[in-house]
Protein backbone atom coordinates (compact mmCIF):
# COMPACT_ATOMS: atom_id res chain seq x y z
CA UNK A 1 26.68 18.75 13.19
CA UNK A 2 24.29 19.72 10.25
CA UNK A 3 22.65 17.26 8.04
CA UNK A 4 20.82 17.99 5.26
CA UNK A 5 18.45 15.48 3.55
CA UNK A 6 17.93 16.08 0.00
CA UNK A 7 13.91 15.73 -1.35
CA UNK A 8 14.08 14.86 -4.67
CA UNK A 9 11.83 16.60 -7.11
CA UNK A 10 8.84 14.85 -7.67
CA UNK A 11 7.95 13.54 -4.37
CA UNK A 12 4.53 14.91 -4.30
CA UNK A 13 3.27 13.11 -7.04
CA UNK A 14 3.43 9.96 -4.44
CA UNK A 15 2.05 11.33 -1.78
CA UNK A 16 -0.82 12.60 -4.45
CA UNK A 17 -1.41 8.92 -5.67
CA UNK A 18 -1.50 7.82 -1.94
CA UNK A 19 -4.25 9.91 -1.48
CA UNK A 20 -6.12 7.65 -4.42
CA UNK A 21 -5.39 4.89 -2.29
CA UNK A 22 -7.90 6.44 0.34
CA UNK A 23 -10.41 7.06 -2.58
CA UNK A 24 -9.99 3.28 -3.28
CA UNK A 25 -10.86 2.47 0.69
CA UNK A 26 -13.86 4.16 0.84
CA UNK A 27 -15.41 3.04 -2.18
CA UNK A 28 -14.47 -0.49 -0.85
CA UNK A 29 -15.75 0.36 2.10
CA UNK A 30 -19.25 1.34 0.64
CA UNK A 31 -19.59 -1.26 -1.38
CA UNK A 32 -19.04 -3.82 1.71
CA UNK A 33 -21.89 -1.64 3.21
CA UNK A 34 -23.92 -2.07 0.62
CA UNK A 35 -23.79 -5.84 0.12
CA UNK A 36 -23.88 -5.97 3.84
CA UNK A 37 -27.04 -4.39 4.25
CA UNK A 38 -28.45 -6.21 1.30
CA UNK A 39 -27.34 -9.65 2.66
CA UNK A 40 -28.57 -8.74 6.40
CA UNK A 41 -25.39 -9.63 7.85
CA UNK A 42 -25.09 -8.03 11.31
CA UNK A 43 -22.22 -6.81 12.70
CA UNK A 44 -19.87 -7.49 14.45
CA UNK A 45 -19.75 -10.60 11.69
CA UNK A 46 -17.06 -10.11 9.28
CA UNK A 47 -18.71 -12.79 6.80
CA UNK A 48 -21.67 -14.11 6.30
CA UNK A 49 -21.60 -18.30 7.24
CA UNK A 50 -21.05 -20.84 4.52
CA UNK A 51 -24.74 -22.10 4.91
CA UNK A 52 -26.06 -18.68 4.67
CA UNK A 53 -23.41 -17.56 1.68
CA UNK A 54 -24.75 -20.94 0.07
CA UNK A 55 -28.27 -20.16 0.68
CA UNK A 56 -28.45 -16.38 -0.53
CA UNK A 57 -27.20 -14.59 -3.19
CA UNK A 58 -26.90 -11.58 -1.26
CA UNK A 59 -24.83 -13.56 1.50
CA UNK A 60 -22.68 -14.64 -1.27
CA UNK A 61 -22.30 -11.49 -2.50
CA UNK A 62 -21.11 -9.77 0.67
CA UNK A 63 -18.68 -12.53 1.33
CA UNK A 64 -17.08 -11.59 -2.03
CA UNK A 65 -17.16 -7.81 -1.99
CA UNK A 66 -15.73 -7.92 2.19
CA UNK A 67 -12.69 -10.42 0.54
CA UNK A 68 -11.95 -7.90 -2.23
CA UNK A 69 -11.45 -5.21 0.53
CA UNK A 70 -10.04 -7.23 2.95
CA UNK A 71 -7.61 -8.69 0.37
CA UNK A 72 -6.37 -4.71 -0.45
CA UNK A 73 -6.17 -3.82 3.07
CA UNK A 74 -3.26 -7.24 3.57
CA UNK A 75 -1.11 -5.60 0.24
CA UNK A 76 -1.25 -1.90 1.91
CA UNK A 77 1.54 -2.54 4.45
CA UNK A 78 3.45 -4.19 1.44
CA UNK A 79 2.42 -0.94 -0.94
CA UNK A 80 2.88 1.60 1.41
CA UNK A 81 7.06 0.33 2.45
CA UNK A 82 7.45 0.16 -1.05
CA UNK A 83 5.92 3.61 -2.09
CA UNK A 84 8.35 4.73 0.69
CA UNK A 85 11.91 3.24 -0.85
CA UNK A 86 11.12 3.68 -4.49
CA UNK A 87 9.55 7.17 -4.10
CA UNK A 88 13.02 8.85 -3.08
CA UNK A 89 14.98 7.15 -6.44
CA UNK A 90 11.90 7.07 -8.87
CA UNK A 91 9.24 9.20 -7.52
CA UNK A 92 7.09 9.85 -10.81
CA UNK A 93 7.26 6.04 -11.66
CA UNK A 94 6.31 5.10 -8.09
CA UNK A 95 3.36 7.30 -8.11
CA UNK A 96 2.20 6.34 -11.64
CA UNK A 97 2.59 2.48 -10.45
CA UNK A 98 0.49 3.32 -6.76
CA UNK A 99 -2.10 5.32 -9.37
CA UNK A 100 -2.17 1.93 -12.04
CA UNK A 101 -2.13 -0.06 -8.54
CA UNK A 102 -5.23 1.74 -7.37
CA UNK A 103 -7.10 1.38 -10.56
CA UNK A 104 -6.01 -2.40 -10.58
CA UNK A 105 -8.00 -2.73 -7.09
CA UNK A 106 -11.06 -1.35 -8.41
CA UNK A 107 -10.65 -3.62 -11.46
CA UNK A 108 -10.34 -6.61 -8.75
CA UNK A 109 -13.18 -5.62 -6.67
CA UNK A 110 -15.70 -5.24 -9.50
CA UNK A 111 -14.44 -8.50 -10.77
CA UNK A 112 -14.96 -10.07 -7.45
CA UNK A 113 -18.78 -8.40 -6.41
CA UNK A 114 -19.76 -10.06 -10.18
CA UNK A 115 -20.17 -13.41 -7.75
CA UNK A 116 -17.49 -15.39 -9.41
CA UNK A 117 -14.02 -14.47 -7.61
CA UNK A 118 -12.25 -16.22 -10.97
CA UNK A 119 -13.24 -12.90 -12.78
CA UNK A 120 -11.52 -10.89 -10.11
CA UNK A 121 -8.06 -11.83 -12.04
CA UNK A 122 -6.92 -9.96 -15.07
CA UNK A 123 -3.00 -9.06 -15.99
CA UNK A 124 -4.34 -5.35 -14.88
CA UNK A 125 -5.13 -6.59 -11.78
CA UNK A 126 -0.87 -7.41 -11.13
CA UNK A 127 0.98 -4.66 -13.38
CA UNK A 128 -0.01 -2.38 -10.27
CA UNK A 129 1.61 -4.66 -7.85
CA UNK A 130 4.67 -5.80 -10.14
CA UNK A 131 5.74 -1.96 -10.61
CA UNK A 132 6.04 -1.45 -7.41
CA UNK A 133 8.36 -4.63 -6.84
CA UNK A 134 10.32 -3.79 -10.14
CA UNK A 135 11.41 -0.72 -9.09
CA UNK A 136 11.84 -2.37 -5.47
CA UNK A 137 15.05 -3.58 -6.59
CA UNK A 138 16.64 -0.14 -7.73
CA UNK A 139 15.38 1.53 -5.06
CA UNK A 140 16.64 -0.52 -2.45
CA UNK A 141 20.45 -0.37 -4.06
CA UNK A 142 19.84 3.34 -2.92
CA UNK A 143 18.70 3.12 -0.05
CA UNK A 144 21.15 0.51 1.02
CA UNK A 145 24.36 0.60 -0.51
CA UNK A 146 23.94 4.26 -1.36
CA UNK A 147 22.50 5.93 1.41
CA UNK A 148 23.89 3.68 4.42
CA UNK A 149 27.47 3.72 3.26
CA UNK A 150 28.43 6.88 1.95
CA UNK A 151 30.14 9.33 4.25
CA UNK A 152 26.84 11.66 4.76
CA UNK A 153 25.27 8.29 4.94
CA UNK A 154 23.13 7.02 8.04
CA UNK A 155 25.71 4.73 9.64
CA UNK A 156 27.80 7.87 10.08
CA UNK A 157 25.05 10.06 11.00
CA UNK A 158 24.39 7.72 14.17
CA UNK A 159 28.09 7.95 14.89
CA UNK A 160 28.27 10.97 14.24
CA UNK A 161 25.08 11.89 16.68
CA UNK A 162 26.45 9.33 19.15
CA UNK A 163 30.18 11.02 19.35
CA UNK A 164 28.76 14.44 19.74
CA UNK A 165 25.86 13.09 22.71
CA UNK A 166 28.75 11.65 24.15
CA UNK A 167 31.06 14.60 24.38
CA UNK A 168 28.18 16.89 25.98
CA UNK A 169 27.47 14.37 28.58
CA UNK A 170 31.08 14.53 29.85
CA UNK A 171 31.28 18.33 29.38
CA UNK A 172 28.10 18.65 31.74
């Protein structure tokens, strides 16, 4: 039994502003090296130690710039599943939120390497994030209600699949 799966028309464009997402990670990634080498941190240590951070500048200023990337790499798994849902209902406004949630991250991480992690907030710094959620809601109606209970929906593609497995294992 055929199924078709329908790609709407736009669906590059996120896959286009995920790829600014990598951009983002290796210019946070850099900049961590940077302060790193700077501070004289060593690795394997993933911060520098409060007595050290409170002693040098540098220190300090690793600690902040490792917590701006390591505070974008906990919201990917949370940006990517929602890129994912809203990109098949709103695919242009998903990738124009992942593109103003990219920018928003570089916002937060030059805020944060300034030394004082309160200028790391700014309402740029959460349109990014709230876009995504906003159009969370829509986009989960479709992919729930729509897509899972529809006739060419999933549920019935599984039985579908199942009944059809089923009937060639007692024909063989």
């Amino acid at each position: 039994m055929a199924h078709t799966v329908e790609i709407p028309e736009g669906l590059g464009y996120v896959g286009a502003s995920l790829v600014s997402v990598v951009f983002l990670l290796i210019g946070q990634s850099q900049v961590v090296a940077t302060y790193r080498k700077k501070a004289g941190i060593a690795y394997p240590q993933l911060y520098a130690e409060k007595a050290e951070a409170e002693k040098s500048q540098d220190a300090h200023l690793f600690n902040c710039a490792q917590r701006a990337a390591q505070q974008t790499l906990e919201q990917m798994p949370i940006v990517l599943i929602l890129s994912a849902i809203n990109g098949f209902k709103y695919p242009i406004l998903t990738a124009g939120t992942i593109t103003l949630w990219t920018v928003s991250r570089i916002s937060f991480t030059r805020g944060y390497i300034t030394g004082d992690p309160k200028k790391r907030g700014s309402a740029l710094n959460y349109l990014g994030q709230l876009g995504l959620i906003g159009t969370f809601s829509s986009g989960l109606h479709y992919t729930t209600a729509d897509f899972c209970f529809r006739p060419r929906g999933i549920i019935n593609f599984y039985v579908s699949n199942v009944v059809v497995a089923s009937s060639q294992l007692v024909k063989t």
